[in-house]
Protein backbone atom coordinates (compact mmCIF):
# COMPACT_ATOMS: atom_id res chain seq x y z
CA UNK A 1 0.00 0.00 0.00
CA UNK A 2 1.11 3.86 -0.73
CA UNK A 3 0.82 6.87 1.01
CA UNK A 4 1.17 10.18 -0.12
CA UNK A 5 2.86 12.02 2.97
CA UNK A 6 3.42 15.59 3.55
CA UNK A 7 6.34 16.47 5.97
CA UNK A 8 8.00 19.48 6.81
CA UNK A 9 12.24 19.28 6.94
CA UNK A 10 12.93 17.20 9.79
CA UNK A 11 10.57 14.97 9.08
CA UNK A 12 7.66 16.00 11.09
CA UNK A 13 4.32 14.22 9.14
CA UNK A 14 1.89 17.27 8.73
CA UNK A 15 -0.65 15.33 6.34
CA UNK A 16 -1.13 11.45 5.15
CA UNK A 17 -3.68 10.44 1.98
CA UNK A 18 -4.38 7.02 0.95
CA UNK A 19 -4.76 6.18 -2.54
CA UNK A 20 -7.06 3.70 -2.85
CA UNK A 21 -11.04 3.27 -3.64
CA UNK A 22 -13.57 5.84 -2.76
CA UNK A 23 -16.59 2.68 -3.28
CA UNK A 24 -19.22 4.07 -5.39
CA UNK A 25 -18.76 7.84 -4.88
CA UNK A 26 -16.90 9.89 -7.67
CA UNK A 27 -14.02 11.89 -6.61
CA UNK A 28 -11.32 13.57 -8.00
CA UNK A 29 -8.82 14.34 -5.14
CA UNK A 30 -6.90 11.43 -6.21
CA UNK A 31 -5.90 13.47 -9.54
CA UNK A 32 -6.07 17.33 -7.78
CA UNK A 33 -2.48 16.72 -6.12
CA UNK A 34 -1.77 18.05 -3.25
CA UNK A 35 0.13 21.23 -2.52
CA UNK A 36 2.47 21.88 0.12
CA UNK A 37 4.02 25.15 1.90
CA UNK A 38 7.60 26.01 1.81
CA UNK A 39 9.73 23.74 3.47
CA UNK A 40 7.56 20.92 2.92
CA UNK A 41 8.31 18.10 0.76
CA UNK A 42 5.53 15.62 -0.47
CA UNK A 43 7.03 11.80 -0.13
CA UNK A 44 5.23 8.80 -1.75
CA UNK A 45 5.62 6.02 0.62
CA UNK A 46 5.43 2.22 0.49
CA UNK A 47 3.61 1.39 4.04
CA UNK A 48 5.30 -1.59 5.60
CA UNK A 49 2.84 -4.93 5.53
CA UNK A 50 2.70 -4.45 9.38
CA UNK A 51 1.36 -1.22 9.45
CA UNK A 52 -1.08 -1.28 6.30
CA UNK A 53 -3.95 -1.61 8.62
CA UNK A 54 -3.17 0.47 10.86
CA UNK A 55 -5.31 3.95 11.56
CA UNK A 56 -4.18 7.18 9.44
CA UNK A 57 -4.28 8.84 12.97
CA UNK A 58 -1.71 6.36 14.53
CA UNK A 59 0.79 7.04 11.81
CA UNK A 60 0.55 10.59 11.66
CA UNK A 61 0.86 10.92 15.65
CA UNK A 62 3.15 7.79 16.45
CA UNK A 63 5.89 8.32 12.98
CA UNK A 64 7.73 10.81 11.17
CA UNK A 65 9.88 10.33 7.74
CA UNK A 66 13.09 9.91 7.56
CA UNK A 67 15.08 11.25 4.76
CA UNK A 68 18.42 10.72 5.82
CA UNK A 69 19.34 7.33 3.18
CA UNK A 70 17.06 8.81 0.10
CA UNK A 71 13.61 8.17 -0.43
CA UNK A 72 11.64 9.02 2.58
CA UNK A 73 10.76 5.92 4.82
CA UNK A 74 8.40 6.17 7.69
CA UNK A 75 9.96 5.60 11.04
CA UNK A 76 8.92 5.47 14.62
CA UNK A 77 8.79 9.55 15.70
């Protein structure tokens, strides 16, 4: 599963978005993008299997990215 993630420079997650399947409702947020402030950078992450089904809330509270090998991974804040 992917996540789009918003963080700010150290890594700080200040939004999460799942792609996925919005059932029978229309929607076009999936193709709007997202925008982010200065000094935010927008990472496309691949969730680890043990935390797919976890709650958006939980990840954005209880993890931050870390950018310090590359790609952005998330990580235990």
């Amino acid at each position: 599963m992917k996540l789009s993630i918003v963080s700010d420079k150290n890594g700080k997650i200040v939004s999460i978005s799942r792609f996925g399947d919005v059932g029978d409702k229309v929607s076009g947020i999936t193709k709007a993008g997202v925008a982010s402030e200065p000094g935010h950078v927008v990472h496309e992450i691949d969730v680890p299997k043990e935390l797919e089904k976890a709650d958006l809330l939980d990840l954005h509270t209880g993890f931050k990215i870390d950018v310090s090998h590359g790609l952005g991974k998330l990580v235990k804040a």
